[in-house]
C-alpha atoms as a PDB file:
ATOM      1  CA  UNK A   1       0.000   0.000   0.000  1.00  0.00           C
ATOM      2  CA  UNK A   2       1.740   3.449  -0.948  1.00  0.00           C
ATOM      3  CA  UNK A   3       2.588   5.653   1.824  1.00  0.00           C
ATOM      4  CA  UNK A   4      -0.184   8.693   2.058  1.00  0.00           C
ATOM      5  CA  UNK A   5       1.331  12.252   2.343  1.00  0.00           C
ATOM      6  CA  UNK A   6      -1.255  13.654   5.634  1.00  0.00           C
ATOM      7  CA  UNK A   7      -2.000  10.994   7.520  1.00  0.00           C
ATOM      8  CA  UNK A   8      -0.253   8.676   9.473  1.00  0.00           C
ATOM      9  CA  UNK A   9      -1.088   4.668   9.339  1.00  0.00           C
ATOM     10  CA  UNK A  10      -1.931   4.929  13.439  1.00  0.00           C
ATOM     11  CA  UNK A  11      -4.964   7.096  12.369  1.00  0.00           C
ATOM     12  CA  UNK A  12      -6.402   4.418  10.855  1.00  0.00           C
ATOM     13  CA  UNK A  13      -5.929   1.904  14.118  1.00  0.00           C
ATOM     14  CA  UNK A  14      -9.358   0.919  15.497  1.00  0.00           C
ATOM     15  CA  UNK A  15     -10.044   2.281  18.695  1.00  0.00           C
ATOM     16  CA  UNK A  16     -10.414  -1.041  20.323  1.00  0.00           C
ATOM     17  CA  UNK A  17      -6.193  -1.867  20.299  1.00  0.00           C
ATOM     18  CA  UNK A  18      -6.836  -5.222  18.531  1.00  0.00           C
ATOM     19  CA  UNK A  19      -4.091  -3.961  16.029  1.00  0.00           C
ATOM     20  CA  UNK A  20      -6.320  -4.056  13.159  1.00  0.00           C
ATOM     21  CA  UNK A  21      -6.120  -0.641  10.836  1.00  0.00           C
ATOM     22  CA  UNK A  22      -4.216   0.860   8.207  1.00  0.00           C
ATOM     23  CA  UNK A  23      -3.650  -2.594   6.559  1.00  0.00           C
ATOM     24  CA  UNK A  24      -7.265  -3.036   6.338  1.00  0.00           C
ATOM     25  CA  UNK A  25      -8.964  -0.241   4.766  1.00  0.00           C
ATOM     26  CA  UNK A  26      -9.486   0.177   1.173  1.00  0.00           C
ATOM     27  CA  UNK A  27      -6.254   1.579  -1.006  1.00  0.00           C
ATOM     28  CA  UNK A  28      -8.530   3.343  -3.350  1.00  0.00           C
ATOM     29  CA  UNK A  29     -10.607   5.344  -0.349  1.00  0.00           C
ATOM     30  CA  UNK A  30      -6.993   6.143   1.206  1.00  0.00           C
ATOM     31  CA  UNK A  31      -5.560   7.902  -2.121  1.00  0.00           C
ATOM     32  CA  UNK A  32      -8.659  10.009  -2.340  1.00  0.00           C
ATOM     33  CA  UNK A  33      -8.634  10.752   1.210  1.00  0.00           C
ATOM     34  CA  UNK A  34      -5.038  11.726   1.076  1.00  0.00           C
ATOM     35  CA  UNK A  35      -6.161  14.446  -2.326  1.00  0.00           C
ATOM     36  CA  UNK A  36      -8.662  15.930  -0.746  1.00  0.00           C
ATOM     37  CA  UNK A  37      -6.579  16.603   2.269  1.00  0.00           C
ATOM     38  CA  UNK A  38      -4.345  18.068  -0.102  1.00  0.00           C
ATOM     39  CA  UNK A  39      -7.100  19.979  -2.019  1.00  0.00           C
ATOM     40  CA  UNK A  40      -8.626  21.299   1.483  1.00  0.00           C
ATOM     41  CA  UNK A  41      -5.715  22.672   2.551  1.00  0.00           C
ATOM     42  CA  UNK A  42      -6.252  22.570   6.471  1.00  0.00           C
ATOM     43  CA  UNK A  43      -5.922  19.177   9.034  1.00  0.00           C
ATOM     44  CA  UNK A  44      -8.201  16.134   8.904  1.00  0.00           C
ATOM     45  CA  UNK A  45      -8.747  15.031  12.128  1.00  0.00           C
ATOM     46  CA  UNK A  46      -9.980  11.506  12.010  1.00  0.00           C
ATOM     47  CA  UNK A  47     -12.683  10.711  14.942  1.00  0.00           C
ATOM     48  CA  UNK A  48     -13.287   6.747  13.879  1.00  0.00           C
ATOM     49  CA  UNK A  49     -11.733   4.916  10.942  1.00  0.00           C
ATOM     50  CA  UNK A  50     -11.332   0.850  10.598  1.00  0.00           C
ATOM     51  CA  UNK A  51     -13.436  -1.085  13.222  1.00  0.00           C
ATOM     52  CA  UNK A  52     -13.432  -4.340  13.844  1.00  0.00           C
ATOM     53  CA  UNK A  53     -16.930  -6.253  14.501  1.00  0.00           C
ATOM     54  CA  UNK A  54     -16.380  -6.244  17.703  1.00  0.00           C
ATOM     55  CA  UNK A  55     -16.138  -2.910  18.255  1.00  0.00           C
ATOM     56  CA  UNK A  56     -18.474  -1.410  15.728  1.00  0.00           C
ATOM     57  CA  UNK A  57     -20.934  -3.652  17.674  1.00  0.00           C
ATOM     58  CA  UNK A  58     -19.844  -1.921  21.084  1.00  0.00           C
ATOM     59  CA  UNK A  59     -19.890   1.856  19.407  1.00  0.00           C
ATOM     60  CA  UNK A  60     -23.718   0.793  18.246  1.00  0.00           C
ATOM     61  CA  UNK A  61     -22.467   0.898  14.832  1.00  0.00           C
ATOM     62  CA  UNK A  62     -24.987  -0.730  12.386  1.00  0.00           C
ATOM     63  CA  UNK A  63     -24.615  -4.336  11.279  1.00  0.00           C
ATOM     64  CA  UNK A  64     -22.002  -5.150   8.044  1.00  0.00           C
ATOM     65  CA  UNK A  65     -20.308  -1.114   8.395  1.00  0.00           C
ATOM     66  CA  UNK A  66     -18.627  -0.041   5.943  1.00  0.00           C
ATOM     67  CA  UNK A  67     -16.179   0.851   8.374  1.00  0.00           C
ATOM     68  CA  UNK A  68     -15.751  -2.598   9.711  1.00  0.00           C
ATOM     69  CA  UNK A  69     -14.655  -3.544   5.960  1.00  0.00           C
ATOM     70  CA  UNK A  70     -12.165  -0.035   5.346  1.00  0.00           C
ATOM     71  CA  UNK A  71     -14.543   1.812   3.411  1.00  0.00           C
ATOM     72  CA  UNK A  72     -15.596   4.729   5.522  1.00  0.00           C
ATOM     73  CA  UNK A  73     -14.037   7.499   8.117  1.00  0.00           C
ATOM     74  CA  UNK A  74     -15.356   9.804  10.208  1.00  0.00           C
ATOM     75  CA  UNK A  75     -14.134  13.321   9.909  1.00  0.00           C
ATOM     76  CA  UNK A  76     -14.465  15.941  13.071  1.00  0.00           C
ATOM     77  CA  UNK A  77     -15.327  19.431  11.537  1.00  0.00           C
ATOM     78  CA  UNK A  78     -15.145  22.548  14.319  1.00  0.00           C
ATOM     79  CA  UNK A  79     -17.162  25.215  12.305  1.00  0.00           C
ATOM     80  CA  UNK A  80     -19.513  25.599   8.795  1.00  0.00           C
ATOM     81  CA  UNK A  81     -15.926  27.192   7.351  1.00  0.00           C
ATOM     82  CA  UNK A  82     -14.287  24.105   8.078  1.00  0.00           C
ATOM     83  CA  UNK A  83     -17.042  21.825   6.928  1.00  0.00           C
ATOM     84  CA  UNK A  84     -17.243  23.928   3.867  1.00  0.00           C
ATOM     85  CA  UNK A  85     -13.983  23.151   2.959  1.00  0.00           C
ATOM     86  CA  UNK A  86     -13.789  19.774   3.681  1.00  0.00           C
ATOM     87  CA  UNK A  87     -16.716  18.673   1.574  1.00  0.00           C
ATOM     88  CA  UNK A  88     -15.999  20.584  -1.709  1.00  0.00           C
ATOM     89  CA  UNK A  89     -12.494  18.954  -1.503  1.00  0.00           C
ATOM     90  CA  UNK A  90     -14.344  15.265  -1.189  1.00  0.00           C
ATOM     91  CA  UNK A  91     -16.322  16.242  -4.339  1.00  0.00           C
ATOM     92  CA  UNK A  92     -13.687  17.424  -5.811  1.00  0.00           C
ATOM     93  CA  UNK A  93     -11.445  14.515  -4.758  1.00  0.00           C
ATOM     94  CA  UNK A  94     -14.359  11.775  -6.480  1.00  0.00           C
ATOM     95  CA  UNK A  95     -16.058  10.795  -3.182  1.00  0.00           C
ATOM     96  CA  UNK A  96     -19.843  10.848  -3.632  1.00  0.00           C
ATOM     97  CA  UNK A  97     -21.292   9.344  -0.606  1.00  0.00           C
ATOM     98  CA  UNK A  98     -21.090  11.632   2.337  1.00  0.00           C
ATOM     99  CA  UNK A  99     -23.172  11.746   5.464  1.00  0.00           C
ATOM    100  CA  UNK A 100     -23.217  14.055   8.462  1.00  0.00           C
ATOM    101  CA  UNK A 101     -23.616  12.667  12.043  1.00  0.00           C
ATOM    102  CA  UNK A 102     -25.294  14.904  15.064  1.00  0.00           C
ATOM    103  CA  UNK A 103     -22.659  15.150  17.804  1.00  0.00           C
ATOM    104  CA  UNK A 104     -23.971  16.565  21.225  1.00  0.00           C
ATOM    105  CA  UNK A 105     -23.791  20.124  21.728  1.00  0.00           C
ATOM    106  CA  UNK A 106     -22.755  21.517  25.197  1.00  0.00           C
ATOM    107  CA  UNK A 107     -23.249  24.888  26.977  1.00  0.00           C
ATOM    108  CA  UNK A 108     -20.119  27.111  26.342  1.00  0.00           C
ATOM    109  CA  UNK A 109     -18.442  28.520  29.378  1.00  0.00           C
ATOM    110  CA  UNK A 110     -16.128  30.627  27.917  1.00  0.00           C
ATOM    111  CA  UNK A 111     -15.491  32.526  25.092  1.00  0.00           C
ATOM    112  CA  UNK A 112     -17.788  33.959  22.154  1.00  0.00           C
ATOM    113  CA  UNK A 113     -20.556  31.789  20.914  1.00  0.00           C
ATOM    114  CA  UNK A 114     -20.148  31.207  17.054  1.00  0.00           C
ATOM    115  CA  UNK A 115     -24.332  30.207  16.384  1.00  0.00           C
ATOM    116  CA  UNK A 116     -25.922  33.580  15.208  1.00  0.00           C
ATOM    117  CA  UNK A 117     -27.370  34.921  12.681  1.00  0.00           C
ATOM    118  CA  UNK A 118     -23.872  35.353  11.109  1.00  0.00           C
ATOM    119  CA  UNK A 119     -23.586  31.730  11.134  1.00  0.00           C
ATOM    120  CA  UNK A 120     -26.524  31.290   9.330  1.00  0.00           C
ATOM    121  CA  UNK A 121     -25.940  33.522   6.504  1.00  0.00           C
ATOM    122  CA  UNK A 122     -22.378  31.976   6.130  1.00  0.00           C
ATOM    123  CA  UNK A 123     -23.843  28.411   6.081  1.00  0.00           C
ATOM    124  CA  UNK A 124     -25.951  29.817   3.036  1.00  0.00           C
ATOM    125  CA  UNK A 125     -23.024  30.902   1.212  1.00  0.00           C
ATOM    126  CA  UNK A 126     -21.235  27.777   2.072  1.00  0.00           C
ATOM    127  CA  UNK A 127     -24.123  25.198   0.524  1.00  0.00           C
ATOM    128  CA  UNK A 128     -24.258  28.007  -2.719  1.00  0.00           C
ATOM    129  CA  UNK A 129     -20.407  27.467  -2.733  1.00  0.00           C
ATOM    130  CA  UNK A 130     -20.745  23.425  -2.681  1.00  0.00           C
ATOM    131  CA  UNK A 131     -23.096  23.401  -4.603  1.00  0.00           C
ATOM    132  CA  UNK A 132     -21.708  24.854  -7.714  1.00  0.00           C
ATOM    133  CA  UNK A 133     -18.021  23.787  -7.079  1.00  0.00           C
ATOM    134  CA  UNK A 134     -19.857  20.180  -7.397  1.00  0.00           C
ATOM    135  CA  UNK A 135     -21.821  21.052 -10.764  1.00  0.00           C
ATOM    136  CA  UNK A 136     -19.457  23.144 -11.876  1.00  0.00           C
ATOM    137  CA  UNK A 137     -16.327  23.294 -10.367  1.00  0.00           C
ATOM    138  CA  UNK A 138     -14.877  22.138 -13.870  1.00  0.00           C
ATOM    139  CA  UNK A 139     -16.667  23.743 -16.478  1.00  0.00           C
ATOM    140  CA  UNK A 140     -18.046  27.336 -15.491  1.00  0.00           C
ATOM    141  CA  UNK A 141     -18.937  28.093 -18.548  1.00  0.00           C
ATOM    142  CA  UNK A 142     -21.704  25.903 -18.504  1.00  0.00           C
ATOM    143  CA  UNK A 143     -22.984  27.893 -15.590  1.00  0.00           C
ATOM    144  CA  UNK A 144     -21.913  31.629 -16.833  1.00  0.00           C
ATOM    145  CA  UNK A 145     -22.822  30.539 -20.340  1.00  0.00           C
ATOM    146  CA  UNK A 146     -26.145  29.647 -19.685  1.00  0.00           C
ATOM    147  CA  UNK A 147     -27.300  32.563 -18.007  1.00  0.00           C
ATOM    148  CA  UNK A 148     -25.663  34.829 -21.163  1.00  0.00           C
ATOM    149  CA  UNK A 149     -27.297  33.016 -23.117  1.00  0.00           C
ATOM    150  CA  UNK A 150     -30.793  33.981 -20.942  1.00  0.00           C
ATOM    151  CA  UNK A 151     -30.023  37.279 -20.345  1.00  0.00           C
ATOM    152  CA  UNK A 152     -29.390  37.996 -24.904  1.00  0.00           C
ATOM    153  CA  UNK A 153     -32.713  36.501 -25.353  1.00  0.00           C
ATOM    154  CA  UNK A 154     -34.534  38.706 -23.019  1.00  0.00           C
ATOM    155  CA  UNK A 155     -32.947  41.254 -24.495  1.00  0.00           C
ATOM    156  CA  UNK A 156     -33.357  40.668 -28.050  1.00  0.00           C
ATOM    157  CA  UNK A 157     -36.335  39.592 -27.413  1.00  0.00           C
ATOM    158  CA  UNK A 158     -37.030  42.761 -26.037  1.00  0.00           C
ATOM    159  CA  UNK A 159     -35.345  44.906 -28.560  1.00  0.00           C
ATOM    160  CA  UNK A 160     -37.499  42.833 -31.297  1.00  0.00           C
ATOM    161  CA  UNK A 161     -40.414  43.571 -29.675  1.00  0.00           C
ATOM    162  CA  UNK A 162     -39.850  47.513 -29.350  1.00  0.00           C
ATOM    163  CA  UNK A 163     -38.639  47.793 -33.255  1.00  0.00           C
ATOM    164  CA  UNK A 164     -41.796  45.576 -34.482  1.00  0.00           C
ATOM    165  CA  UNK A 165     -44.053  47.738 -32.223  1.00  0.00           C
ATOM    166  CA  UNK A 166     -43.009  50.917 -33.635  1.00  0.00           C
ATOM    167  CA  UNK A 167     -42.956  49.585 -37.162  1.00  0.00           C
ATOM    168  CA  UNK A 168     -46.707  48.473 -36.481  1.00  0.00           C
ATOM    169  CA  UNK A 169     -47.965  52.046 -35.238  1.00  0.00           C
ATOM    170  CA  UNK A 170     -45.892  53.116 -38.020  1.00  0.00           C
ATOM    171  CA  UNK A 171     -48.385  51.716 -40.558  1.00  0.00           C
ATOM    172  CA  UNK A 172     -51.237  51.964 -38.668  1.00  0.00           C
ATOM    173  CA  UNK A 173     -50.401  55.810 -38.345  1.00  0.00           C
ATOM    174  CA  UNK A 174     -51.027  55.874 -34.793  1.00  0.00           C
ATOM    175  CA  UNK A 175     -48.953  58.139 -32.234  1.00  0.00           C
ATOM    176  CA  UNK A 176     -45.482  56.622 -32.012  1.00  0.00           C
ATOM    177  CA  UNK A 177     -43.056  57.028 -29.185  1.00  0.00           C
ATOM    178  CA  UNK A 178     -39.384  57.771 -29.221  1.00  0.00           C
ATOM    179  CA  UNK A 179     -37.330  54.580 -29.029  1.00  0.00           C
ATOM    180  CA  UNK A 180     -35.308  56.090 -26.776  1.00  0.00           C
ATOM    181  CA  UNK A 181     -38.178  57.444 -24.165  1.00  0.00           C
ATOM    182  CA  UNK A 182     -39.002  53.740 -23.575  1.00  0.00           C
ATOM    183  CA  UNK A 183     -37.711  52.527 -20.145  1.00  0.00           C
ATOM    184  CA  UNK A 184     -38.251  48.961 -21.810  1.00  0.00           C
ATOM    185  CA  UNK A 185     -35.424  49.868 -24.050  1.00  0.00           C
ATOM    186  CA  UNK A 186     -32.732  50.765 -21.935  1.00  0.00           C
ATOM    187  CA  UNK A 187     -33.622  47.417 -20.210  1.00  0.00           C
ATOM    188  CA  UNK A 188     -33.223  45.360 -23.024  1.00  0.00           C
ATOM    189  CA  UNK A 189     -29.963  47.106 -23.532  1.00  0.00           C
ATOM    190  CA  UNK A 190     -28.875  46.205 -20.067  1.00  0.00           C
ATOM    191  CA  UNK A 191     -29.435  42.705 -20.463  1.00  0.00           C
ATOM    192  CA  UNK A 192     -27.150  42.465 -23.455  1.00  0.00           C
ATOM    193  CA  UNK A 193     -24.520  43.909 -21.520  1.00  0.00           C
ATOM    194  CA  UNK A 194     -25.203  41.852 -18.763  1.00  0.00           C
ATOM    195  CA  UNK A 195     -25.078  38.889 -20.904  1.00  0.00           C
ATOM    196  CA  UNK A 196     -22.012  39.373 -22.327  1.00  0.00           C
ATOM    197  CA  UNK A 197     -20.277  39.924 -18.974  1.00  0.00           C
ATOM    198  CA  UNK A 198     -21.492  36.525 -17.938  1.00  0.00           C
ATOM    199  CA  UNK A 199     -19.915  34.877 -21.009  1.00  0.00           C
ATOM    200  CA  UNK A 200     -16.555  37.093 -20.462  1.00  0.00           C
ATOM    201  CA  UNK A 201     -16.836  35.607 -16.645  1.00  0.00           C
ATOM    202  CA  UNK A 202     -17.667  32.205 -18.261  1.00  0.00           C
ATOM    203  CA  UNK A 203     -14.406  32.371 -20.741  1.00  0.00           C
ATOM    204  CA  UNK A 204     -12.264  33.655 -17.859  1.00  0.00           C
ATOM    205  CA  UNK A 205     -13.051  30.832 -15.305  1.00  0.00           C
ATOM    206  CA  UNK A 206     -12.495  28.429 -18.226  1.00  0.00           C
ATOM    207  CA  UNK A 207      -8.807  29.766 -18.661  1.00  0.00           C
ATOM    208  CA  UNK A 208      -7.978  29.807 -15.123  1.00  0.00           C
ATOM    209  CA  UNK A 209      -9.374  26.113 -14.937  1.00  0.00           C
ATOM    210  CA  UNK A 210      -7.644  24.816 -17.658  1.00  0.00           C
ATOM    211  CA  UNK A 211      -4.206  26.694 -16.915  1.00  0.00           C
ATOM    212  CA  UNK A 212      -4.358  25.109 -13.120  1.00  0.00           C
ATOM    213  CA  UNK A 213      -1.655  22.587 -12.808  1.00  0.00           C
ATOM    214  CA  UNK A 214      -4.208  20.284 -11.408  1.00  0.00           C
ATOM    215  CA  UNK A 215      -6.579  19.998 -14.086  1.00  0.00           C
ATOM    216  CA  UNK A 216      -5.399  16.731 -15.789  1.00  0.00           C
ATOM    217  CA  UNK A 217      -4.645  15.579 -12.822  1.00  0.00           C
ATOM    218  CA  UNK A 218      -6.410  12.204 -11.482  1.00  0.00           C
ATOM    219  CA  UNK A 219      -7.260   9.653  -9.008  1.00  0.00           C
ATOM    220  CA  UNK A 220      -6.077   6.193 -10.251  1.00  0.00           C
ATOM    221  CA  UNK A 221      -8.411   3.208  -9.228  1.00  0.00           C
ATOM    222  CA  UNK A 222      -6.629   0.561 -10.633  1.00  0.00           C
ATOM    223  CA  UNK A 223      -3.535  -0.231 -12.529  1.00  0.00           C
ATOM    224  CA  UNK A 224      -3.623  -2.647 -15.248  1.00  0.00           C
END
């Protein structure tokens, strides 16, 4: 099994000291582990790892665990920063099954509480953040692009709309309005702007993605 660069094999131990561990979880979980460590940028502090059927049983882990056959850790996370981080680099690193567990909160004694309103509002930001690093973390174009694409049909649409109405009064020789007095106008016109500052922000992310030196860089399951 090839060494991992964050984590040390007795971090895999179970808890019980039967000596079972590292040599028992799954190579392919421990490679992606150690990249999105790497991808996270901050600690991993590992709270359970490998257990052993006696001791899942004794932890009221559920029957056949994935930890008791190396396919599942449990990750301690301090703050909705933290977590934020830690779950866009799982995405990121290929995991795809990822589950939160309650942990019992105590009274603080000391120091500044960190639940607020603040720490809503952040947690907002943080599921808007995973949730488009996840879609698309790899192409933002697809994201930028689409809502371009949106915003120059409203406002062609719009501009289409204001040119055949004035050509209609036109013909009908009914009182005609200047193009320009139109609020509906000057809308249309921002939308076209708008749009194609969402496909400059769409081209831009593309170059920074594909200039990263990560980009062709992957997670090997198997070597044939």
């Amino acid at each position: 099994m090839s060494t991992l660069r964050f984590f040390k094999p007795e971090e895999f131990a179970c808890k019980c000291g039967c000596g079972r561990g590292y040599d028992d979880m799954d190579a392919g979980l421990l490679r992606m582990l150690d990249e999105a460590r790497a991808l996270a940028g901050i600690p991993f502090s590992l709270s359970s790892a490998f257990r052993c059927a006696k001791h899942n049983k004794a932890v009221g882990g559920v029957a056949d665990s994935a930890h008791t056959h190396g396919y599942a850790v449990d990750i301690k996370c301090t703050s909705s920063h933290y977590r934020f981080r830690i779950i866009s680099a799982l995405l990121e690193a290929g995991f795809r099954r990822i589950g939160e567990k309650p942990v019992e909160h105590r009274a603080r004694k000391y120091g500044r509480s960190k639940f607020g309103l603040e720490r809503m509002l952040k947690g907002y930001l943080d599921l808007i953040s995973v949730l488009f690093m996840s879609h698309f973390g790899r192409s933002p174009m697809y994201f930028f692009g689409s809502l371009g694409t949106l915003m120059f049909l409203i406002g062609g649409g719009t501009t289409v709309w204001i040119i055949a109405a004035k050509i209609w009064k036109q013909v009908h020789e009914l009182p005609l309005r200047a193009v320009t007095d139109q609020p509906l106008f000057y809308l249309a016109i921002l939308a076209i702007i708008l749009g194609v500052q969402l496909f400059l922000a769409g081209f831009l992310g593309e170059l920074i993605n594909r200039g990263s030196s990560d980009r062709n860089k992957y997670l090997i399951d198997k070597t044939l």
